[in-house]
Protein backbone atom coordinates (compact mmCIF):
# COMPACT_ATOMS: atom_id res chain seq x y z
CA UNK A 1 1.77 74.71 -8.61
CA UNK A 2 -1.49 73.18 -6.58
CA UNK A 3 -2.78 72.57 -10.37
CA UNK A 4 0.25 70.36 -11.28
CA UNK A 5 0.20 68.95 -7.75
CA UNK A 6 -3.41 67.50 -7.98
CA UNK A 7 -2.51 66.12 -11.77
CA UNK A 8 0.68 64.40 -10.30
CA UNK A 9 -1.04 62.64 -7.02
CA UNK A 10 -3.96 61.66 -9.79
CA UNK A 11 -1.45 59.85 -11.77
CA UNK A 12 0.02 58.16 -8.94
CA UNK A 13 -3.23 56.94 -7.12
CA UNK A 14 -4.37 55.35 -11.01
CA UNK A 15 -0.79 53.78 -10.89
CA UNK A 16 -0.95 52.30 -7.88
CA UNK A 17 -4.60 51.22 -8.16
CA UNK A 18 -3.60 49.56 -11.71
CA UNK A 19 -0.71 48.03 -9.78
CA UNK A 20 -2.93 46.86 -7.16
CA UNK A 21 -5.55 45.30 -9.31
CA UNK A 22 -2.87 42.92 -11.53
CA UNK A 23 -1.37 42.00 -8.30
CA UNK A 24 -5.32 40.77 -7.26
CA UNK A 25 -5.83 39.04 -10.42
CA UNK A 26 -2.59 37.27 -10.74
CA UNK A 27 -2.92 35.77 -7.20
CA UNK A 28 -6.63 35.05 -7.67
CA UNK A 29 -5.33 33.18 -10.95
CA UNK A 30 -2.27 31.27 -9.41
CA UNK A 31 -2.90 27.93 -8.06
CA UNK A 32 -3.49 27.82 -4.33
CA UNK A 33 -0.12 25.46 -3.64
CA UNK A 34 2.03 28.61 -5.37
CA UNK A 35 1.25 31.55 -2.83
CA UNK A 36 3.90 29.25 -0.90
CA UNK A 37 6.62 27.29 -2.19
CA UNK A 38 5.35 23.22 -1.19
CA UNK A 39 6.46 22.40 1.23
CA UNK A 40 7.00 24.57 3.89
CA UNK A 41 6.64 22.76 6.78
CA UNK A 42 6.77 18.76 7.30
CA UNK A 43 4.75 16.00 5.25
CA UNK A 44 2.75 13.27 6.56
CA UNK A 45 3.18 10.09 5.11
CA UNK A 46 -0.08 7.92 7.00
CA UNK A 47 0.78 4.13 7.07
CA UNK A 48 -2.77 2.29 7.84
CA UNK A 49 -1.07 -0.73 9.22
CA UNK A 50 1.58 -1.63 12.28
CA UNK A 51 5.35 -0.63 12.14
CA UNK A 52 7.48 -3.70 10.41
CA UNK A 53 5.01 -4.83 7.35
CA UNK A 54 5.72 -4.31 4.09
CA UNK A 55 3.61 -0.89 3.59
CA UNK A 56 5.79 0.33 6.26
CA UNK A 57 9.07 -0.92 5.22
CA UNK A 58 8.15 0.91 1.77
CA UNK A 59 7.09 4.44 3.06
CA UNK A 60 10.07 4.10 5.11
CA UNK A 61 12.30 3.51 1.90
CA UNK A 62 10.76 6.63 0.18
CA UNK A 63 10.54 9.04 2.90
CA UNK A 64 13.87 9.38 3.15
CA UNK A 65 13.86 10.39 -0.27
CA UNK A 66 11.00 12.82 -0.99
CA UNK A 67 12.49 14.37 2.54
CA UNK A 68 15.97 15.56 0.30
CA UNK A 69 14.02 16.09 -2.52
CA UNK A 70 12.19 19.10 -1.07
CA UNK A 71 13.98 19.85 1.91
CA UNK A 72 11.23 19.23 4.20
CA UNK A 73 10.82 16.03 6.48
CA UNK A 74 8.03 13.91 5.35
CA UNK A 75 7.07 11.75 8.63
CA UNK A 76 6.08 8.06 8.32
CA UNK A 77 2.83 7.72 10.71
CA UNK A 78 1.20 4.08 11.55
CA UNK A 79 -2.39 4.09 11.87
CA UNK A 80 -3.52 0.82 12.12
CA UNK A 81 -6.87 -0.62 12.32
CA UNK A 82 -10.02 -2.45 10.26
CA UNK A 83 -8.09 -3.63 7.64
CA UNK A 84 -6.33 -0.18 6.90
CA UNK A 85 -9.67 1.41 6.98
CA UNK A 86 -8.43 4.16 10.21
CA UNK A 87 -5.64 5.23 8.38
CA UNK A 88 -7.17 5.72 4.80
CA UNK A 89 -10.05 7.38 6.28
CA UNK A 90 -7.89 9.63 8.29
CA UNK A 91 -6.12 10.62 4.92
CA UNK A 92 -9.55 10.79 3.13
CA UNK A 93 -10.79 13.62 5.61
CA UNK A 94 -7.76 15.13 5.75
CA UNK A 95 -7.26 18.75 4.17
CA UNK A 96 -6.13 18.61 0.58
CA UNK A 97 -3.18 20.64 0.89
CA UNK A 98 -0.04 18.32 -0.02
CA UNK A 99 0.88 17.64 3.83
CA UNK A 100 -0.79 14.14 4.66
CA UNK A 101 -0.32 11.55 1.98
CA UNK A 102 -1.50 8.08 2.14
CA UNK A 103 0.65 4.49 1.53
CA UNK A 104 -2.18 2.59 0.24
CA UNK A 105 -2.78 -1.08 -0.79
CA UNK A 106 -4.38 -3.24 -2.77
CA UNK A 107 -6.74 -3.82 0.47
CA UNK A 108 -7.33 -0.31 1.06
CA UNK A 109 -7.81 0.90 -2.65
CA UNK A 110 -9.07 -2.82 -3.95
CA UNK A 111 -10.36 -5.30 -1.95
CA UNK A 112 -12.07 -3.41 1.12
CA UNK A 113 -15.34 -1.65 -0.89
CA UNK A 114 -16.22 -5.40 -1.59
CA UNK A 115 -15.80 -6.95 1.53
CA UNK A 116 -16.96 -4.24 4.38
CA UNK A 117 -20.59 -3.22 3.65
CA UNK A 118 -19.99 0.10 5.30
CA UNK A 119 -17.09 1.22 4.21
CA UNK A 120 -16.46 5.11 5.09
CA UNK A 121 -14.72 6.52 2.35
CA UNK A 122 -14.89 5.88 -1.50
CA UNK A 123 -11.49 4.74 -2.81
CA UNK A 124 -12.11 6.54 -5.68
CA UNK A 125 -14.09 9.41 -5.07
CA UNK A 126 -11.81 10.42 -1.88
CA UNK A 127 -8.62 10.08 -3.13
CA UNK A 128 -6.19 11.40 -5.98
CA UNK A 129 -3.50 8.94 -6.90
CA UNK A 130 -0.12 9.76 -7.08
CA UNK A 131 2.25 6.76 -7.85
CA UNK A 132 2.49 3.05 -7.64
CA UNK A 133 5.47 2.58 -5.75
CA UNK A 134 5.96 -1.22 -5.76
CA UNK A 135 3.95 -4.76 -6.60
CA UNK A 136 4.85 -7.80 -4.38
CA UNK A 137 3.97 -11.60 -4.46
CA UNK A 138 2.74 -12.92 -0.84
CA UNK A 139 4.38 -15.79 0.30
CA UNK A 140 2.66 -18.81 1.98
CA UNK A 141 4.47 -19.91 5.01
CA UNK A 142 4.68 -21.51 8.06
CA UNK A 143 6.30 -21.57 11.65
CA UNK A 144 9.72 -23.68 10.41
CA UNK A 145 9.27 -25.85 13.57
CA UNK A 146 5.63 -25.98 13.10
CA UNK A 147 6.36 -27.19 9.44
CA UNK A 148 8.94 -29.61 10.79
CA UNK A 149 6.92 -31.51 13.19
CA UNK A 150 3.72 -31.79 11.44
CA UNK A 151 6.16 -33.31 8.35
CA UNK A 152 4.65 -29.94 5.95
CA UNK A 153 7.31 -29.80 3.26
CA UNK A 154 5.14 -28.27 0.65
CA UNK A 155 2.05 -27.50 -0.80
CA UNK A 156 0.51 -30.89 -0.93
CA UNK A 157 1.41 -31.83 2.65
CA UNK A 158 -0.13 -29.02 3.58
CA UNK A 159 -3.36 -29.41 1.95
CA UNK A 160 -3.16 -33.24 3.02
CA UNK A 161 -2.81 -32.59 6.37
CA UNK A 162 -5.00 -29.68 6.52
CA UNK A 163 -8.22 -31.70 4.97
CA UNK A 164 -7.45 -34.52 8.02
CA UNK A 165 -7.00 -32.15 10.74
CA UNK A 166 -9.86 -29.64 10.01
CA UNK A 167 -9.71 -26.57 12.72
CA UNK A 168 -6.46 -27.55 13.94
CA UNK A 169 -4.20 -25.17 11.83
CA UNK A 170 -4.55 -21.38 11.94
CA UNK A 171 -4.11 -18.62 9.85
CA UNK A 172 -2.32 -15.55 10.57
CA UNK A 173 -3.28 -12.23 8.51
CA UNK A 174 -2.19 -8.37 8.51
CA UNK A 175 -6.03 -7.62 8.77
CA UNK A 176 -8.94 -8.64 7.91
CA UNK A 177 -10.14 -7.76 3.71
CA UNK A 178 -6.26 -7.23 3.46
CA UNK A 179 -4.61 -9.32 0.32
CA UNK A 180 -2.65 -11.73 3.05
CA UNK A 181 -6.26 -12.15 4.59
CA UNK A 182 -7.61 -12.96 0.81
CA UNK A 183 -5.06 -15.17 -0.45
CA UNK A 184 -5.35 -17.33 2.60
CA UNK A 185 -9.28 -17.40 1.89
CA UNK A 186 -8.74 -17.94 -1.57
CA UNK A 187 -6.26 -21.08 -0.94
CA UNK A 188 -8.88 -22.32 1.43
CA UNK A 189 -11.78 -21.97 -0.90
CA UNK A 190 -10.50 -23.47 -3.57
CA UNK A 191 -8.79 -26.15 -1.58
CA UNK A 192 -12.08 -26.76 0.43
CA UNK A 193 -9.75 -26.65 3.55
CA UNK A 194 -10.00 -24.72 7.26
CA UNK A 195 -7.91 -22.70 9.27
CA UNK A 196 -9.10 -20.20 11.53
CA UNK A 197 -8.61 -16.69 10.54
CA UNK A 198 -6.79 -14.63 13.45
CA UNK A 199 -6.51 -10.62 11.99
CA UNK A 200 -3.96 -8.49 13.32
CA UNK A 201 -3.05 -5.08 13.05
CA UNK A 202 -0.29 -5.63 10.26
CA UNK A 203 2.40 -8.05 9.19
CA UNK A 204 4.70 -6.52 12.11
CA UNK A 205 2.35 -8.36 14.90
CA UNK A 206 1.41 -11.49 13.24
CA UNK A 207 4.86 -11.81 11.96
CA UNK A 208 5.80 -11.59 15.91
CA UNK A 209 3.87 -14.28 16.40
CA UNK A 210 4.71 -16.47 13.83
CA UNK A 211 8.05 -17.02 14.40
CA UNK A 212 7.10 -17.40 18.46
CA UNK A 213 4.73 -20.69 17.48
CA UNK A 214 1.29 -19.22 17.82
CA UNK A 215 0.59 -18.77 14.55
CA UNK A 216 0.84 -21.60 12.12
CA UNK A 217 0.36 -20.10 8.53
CA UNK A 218 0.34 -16.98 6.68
CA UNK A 219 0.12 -15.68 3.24
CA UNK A 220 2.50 -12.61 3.51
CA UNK A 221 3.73 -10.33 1.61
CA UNK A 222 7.44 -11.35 0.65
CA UNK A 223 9.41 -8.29 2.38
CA UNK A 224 7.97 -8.43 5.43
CA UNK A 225 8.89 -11.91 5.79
CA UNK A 226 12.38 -12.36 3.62
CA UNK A 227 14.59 -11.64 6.73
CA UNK A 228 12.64 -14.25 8.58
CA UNK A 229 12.86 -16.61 5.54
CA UNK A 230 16.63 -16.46 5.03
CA UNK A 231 16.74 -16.84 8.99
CA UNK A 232 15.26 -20.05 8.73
CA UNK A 233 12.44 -19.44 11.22
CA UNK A 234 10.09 -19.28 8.59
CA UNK A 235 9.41 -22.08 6.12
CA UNK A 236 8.25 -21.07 3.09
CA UNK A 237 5.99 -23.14 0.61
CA UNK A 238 5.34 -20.99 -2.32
CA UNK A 239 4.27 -18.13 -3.39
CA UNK A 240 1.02 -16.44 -4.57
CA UNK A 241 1.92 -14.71 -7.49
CA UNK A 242 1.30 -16.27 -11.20
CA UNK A 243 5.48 -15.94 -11.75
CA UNK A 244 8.00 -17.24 -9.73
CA UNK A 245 9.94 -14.07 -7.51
CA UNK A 246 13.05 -13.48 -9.09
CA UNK A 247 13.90 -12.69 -5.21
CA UNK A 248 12.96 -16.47 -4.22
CA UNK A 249 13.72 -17.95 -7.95
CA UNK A 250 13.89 -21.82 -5.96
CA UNK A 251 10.25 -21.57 -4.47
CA UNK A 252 7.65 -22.26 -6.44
CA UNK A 253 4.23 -20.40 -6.86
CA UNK A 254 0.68 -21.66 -5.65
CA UNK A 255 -0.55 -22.85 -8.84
CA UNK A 256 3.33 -24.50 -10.38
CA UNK A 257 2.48 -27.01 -7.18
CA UNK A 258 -0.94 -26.88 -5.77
CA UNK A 259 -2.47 -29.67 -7.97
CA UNK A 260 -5.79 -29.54 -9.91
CA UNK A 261 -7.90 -27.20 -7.12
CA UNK A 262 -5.61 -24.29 -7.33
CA UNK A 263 -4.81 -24.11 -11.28
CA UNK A 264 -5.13 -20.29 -11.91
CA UNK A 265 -4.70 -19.14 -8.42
CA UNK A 266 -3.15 -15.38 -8.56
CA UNK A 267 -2.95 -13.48 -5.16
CA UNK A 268 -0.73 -10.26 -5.61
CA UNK A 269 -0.45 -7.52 -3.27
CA UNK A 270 0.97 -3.72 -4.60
CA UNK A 271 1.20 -0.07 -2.53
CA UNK A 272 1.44 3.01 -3.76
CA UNK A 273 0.56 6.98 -2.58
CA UNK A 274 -2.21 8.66 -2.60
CA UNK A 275 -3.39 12.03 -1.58
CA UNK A 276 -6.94 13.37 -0.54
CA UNK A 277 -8.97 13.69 -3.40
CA UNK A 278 -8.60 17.73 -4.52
CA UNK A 279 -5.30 18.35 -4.01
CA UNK A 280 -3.58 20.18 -6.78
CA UNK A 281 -2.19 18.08 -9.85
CA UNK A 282 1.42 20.00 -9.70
CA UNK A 283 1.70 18.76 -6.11
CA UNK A 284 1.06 15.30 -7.14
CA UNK A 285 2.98 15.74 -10.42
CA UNK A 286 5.99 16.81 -8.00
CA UNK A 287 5.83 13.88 -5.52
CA UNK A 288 5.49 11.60 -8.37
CA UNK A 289 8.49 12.36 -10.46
CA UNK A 290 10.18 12.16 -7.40
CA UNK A 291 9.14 9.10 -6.22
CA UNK A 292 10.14 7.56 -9.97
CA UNK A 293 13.45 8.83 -10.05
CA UNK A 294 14.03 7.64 -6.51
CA UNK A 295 13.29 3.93 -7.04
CA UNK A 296 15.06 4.58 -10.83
CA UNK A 297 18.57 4.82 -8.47
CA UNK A 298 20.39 1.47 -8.36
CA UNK A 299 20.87 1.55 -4.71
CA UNK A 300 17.34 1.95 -4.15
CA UNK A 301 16.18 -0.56 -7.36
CA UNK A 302 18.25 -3.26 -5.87
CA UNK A 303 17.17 -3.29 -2.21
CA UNK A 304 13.34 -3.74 -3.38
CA UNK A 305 14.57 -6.22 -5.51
CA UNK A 306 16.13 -8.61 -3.03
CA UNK A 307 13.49 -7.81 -0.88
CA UNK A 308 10.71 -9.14 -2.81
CA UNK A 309 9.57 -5.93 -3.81
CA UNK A 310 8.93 -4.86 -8.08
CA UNK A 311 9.43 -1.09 -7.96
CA UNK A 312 6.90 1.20 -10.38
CA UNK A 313 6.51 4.88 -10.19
CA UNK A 314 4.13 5.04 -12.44
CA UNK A 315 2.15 8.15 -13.77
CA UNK A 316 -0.73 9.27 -11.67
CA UNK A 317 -3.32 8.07 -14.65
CA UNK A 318 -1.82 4.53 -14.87
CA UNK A 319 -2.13 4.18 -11.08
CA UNK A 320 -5.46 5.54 -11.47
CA UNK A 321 -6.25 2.67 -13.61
CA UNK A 322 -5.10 0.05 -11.39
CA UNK A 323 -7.22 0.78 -8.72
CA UNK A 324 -10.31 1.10 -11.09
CA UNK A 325 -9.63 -2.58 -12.45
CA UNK A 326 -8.41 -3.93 -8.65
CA UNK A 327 -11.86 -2.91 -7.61
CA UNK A 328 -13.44 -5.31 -10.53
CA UNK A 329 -10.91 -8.23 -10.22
CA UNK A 330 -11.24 -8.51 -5.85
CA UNK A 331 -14.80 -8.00 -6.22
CA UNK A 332 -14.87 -11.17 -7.71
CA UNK A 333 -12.33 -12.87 -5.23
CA UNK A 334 -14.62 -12.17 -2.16
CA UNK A 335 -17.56 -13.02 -3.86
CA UNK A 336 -16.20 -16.90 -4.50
CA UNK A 337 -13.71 -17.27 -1.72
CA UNK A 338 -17.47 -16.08 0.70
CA UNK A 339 -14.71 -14.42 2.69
CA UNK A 340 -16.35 -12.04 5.48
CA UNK A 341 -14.98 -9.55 7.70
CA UNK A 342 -14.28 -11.32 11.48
């Protein structure tokens, strides 16, 4: 009896050890996002600009989104400053766990490493890319009144006027080393004309001012300023991209009217998400199918669309690659336009 006893509780205890050891191993070998179901409590989605520009107005169209697609709420949060630099650092340091993402632009992820000496994160090195979400022309504009009383009715006036009244015009931007800050430098570069440079803390502000008179011109991107456009309170005078927008088919682009100096001028602005460098491949593999079938929907296609907006969605490799040549091609841009950081 104790004989058979002892034998039994031996087998048991080997059992349960066994059991206990492939239990170990197969949560040592399962990917740290698995030992809970992603998400389980809400996403951050870190906008490094002011409420009502166009990186905002896109995380706002996805977040909706990626909020029914997992049944968690992911939270748009504006953290504006230095040219997008506070937010995109924020996101940089931030744990890589899934649950603070970054909407980042072409002046976080493309222009910034060229124009701030000290920049404090890599855009590369810090981050993982998830998707390109959408690429948008800017649009060079002016205060409608403004445009009115100085007789601007395109391009060439502008120029014209802005070679004979040096100083006298200024230029409104979402920040400095951000693309509405570099297209305007690029125009005046290669126009050999002035306007003061006044940076503000994203489209939403300078926008504000704008259409209140004390800011003359701005190279925006297109959403942020097609409600204003259609209102009539802006005027606009073309846009930056090398195509006309199919969202604006009757205004021409820089170079269609710009004359001689501006032949080739390109100026493009895109966003996309981005994660802190580390964080696991099937979480950005999730967000990133999701985000592409999102802006697949009609509903969703068509807003962007009218907006000004291209929608992508793109794999997480392609993305990847865009960044890596945006770094080479604004690089470039600073270097001739001699823009510098106000």
């Amino acid at each position: 009896m104790i004989s058979f006893f002892c034998s039994s509780f031996r087998t048991h205890r080997r059992t349960a050890l066994a059991a206990s050891v492939a239990t170990a191993l197969t949560l040592m070998a399962a990917p740290s996002w698995a030992q809970g179901t992603w998400p389980t409590k809400p996403v951050r989605i870190v906008v490094p600009f002011a409420a009502g520009g166009t990186t905002d107005i896109l995380a706002r169209a996805v977040a909706p989104e990626l909020s029914k697609a997992f049944g968690q709420q992911f939270i748009v949060d504006n953290r504006a400053g230095a040219g997008g630099n506070v937010g995109a650092e924020l996101v940089a340091r931030a744990p890589n766990d899934g649950y603070t993402l970054l909407m980042g632009t072409v002046g976080t992820h493309g222009i910034n490493r060229a124009l701030y000496p000290k920049l404090p994160f890599d855009p590369i090195k810090d981050f993982a890319p998830i998707t390109l979400v959408a690429a948008v022309p800017n649009v060079m504009e002016m205060n409608a009144d403004k445009a009115k009383t100085l007789n601007i009715h395109n391009v060439q006036d502008f120029i014209k006027y802005a070679k004979a009244n040096p100083g006298k015009l200024n230029m409104a931007s979402s920040g400095s080393g951000t693309s509405i800050h570099l297209a305007g430098e690029l125009f005046k570069s290669m126009t050999g004309t002035f306007m003061a440079h006044i940076p503000y803390k994203g489209s939403g502000p300078a926008l504000l001012d704008m259409v209140g008179g004390n800011a003359d011109v701005m190279f925006d991107n297109l959403p942020s300023s097609m409600a204003q456009i259609k209102a009539g309170k802006l005027t606009a005078l073309a846009v930056t991209s090398a195509q006309r927008s199919p969202a604006l088919p009757d205004i021409p682009t820089v170079a269609e009217v710009g004359g001689p100096s501006l032949k080739g001028y390109e100026a493009s602005s895109w966003f996309g998400l981005l994660a802190p460098a580390g964080t696991s491949p099937e979480i950005v593999n999730r967000i990133q199918q999701e985000v592409a079938k999102s802006l697949s929907t009609p509903a969703i296609k068509e807003k962007m669309l009218a907006q000004g907006a291209i929608p992508s969605g793109n794999s997480s490799a392609d993305f990847a690659k865009l960044i890596a040549s945006e770094h080479v091609k604004w690089a470039k841009v600073v270097k001739d336009s001699g823009a510098k950081v106000d």
